[in-house]
C-alpha atoms as a PDB file:
ATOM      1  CA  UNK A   1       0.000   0.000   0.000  1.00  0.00           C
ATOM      2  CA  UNK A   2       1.431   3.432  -0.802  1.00  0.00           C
ATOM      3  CA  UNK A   3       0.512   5.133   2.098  1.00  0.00           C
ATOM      4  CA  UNK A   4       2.060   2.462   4.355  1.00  0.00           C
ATOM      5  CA  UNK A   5       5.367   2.519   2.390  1.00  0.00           C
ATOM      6  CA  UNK A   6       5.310   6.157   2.871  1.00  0.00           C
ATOM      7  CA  UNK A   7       4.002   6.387   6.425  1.00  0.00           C
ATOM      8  CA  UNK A   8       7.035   8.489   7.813  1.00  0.00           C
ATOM      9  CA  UNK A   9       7.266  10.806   5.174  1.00  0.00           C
ATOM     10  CA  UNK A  10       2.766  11.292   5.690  1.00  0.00           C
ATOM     11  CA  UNK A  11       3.239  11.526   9.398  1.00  0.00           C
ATOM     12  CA  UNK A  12       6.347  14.442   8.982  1.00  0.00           C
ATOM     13  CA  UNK A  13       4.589  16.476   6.685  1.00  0.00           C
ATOM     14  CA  UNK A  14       1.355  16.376   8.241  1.00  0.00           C
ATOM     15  CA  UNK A  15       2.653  17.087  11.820  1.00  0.00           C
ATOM     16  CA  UNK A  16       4.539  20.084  10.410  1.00  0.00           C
ATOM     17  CA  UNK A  17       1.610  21.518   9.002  1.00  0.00           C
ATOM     18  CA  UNK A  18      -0.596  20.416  12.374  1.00  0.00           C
ATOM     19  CA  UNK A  19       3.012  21.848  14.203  1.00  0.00           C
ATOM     20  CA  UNK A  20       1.704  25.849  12.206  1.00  0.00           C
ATOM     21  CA  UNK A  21      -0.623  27.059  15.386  1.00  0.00           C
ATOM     22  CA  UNK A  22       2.458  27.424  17.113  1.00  0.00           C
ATOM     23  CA  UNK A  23       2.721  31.088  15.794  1.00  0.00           C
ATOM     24  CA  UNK A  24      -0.239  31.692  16.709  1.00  0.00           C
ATOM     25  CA  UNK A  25       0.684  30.424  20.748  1.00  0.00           C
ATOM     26  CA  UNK A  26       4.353  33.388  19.829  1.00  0.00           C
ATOM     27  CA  UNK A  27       2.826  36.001  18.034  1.00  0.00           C
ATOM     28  CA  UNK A  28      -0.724  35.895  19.237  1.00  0.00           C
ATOM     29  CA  UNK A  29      -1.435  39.329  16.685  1.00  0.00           C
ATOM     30  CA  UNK A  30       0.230  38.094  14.009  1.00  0.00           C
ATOM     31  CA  UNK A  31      -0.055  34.398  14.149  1.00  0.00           C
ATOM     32  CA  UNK A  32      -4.109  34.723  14.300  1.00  0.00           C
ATOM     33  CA  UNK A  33      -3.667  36.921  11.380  1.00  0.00           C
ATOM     34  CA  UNK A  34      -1.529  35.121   8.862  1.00  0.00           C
ATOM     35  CA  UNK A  35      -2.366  31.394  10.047  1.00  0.00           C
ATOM     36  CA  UNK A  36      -6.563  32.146  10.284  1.00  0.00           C
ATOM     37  CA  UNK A  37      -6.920  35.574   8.502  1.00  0.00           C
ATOM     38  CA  UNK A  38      -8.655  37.068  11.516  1.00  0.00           C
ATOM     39  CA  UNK A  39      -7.432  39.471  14.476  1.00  0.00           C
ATOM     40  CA  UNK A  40      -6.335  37.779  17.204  1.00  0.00           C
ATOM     41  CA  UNK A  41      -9.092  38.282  20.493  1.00  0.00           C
ATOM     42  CA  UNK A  42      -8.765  39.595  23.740  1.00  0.00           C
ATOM     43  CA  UNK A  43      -8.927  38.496  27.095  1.00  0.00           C
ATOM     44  CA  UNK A  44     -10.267  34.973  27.360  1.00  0.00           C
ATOM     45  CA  UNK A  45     -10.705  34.595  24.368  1.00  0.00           C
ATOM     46  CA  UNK A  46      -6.931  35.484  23.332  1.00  0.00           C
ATOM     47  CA  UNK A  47      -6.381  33.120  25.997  1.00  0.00           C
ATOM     48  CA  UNK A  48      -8.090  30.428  24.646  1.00  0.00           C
ATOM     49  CA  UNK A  49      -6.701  30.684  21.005  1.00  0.00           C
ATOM     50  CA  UNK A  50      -3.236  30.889  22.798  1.00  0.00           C
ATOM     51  CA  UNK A  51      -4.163  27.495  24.019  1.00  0.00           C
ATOM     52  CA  UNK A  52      -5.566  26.043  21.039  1.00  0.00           C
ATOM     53  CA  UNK A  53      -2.003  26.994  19.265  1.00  0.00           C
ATOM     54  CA  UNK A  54      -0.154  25.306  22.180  1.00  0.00           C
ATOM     55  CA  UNK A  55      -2.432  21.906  21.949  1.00  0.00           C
ATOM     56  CA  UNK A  56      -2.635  21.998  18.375  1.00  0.00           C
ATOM     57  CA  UNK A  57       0.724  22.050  17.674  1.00  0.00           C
ATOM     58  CA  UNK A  58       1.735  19.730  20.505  1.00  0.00           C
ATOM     59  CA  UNK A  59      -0.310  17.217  18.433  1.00  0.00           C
ATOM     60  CA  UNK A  60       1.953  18.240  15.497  1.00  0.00           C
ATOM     61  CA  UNK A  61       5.017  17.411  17.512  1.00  0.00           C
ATOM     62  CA  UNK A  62       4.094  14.445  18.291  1.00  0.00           C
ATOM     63  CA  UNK A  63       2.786  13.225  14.561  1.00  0.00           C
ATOM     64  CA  UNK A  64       6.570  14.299  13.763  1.00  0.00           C
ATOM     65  CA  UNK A  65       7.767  11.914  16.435  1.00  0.00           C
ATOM     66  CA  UNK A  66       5.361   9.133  15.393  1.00  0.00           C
ATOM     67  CA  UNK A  67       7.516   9.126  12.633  1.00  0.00           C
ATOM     68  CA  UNK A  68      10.609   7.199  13.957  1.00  0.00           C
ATOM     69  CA  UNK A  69       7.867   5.554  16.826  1.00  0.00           C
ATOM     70  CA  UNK A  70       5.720   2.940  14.884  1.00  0.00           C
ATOM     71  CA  UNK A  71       4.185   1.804  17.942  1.00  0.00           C
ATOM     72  CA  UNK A  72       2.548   5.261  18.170  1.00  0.00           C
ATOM     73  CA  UNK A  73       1.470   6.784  15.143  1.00  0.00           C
ATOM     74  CA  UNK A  74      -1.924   4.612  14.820  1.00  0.00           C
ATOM     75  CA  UNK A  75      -3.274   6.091  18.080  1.00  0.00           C
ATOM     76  CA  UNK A  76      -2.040   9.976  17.794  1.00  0.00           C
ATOM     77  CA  UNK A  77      -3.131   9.227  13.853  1.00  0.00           C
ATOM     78  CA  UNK A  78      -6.372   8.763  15.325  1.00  0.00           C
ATOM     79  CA  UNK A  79      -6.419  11.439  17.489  1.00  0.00           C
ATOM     80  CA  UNK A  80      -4.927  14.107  15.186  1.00  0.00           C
ATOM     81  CA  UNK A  81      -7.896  12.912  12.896  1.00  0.00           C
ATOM     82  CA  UNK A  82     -10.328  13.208  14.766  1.00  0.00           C
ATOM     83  CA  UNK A  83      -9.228  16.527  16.201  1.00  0.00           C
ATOM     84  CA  UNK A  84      -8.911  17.706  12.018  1.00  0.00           C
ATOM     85  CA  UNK A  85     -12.359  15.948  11.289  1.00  0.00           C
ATOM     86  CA  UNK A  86     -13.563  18.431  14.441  1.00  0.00           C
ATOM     87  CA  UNK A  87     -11.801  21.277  13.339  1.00  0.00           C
ATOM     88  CA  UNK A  88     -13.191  20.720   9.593  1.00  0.00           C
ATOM     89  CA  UNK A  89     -16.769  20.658  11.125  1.00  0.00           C
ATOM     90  CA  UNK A  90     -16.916  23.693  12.763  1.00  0.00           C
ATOM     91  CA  UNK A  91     -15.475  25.679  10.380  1.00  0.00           C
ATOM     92  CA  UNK A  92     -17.645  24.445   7.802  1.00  0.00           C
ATOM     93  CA  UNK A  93     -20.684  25.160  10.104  1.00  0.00           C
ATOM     94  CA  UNK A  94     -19.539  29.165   9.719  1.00  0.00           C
ATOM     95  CA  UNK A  95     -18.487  29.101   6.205  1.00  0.00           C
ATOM     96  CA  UNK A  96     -20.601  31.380   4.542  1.00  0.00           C
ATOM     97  CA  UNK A  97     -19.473  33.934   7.527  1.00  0.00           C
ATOM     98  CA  UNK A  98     -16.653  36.629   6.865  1.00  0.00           C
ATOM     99  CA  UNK A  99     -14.502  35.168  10.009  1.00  0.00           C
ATOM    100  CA  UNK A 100     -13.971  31.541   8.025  1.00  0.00           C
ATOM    101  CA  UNK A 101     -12.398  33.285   5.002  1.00  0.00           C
ATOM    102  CA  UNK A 102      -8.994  33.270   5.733  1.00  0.00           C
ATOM    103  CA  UNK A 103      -9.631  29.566   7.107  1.00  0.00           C
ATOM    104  CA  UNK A 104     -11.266  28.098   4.102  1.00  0.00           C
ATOM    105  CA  UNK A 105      -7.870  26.634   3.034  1.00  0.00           C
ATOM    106  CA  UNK A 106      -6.701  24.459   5.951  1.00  0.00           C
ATOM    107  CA  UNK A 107     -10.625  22.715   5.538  1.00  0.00           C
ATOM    108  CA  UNK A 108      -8.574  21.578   1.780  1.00  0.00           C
ATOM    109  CA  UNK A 109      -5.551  20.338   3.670  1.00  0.00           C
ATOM    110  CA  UNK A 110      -6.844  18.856   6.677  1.00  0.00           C
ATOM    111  CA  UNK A 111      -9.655  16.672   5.033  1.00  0.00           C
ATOM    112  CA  UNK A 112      -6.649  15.228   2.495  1.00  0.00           C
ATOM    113  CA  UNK A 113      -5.006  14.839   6.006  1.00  0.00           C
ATOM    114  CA  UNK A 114      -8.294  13.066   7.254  1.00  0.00           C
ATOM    115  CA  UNK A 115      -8.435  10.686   4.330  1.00  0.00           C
ATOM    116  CA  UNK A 116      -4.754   9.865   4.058  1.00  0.00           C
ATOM    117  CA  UNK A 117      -5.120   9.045   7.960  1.00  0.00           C
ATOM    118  CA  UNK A 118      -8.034   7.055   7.689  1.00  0.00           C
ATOM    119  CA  UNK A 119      -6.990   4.964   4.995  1.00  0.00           C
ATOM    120  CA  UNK A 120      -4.110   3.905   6.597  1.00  0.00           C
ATOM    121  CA  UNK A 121      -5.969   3.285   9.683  1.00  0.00           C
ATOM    122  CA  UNK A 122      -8.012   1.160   7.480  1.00  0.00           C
ATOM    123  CA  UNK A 123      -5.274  -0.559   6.273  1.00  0.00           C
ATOM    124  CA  UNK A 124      -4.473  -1.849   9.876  1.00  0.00           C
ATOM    125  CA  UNK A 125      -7.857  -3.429  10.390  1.00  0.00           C
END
């Protein structure tokens, strides 16, 4: 199966671009701005973004680690997918709204990311 032969090259790329929100966890303003296209909130709600970029990208780390690990990449696969699937859903709930613009592009990346993922998940059944 392609996928499987190319597992470690999947699980890098993918974690780098799941790895991104970590601007957005540095440079709240800017991060917001060029990851999402929209201004980064205040108070809580900054807060909570902040944390989204720190969990988010965590999850990236750890895809990139799966990499060498074989023994983990089926469960943080499944988690990072699910989280993705998640992510893809609620954007796609607002996407007629001006706030989703800027975000309409990682719904194209992470659904490949979701398939890829779930095929290879598949795979292991």
């Amino acid at each position: 199966m392609i996928i499987a032969d190319h597992i470690r090259a999947v699980l890098l790329i993918s974690g780098a671009f799941t790895l991104l929100p970590i601007v957005v966890l540095l440079f709240p303003a800017r991060g917001s701005r060029l990851l999402l296209g929209v201004d980064a909130p205040d108070g809580a709600g900054g807060l909570l973004t902040r944390h989204w970029g720190m969990l988010a990208s965590s999850l990236g780390a750890l895809l990139i680690y799966a990499a060498w690990h074989p023994e983990l990449r089926a469960p943080l696969m499944l988690v990072a997918g699910i989280e993705k699937a998640g992510l893809i859903g609620l954007i796609v709930a607002d996407w007629g709204k001006s706030h989703t613009a800027g975000m309409r592009p990682v719904v194209v990346v992470d659904l490949l990311i979701v398939v890829v993922y779930a095929i290879y998940l598949l795979h292991l059944l």
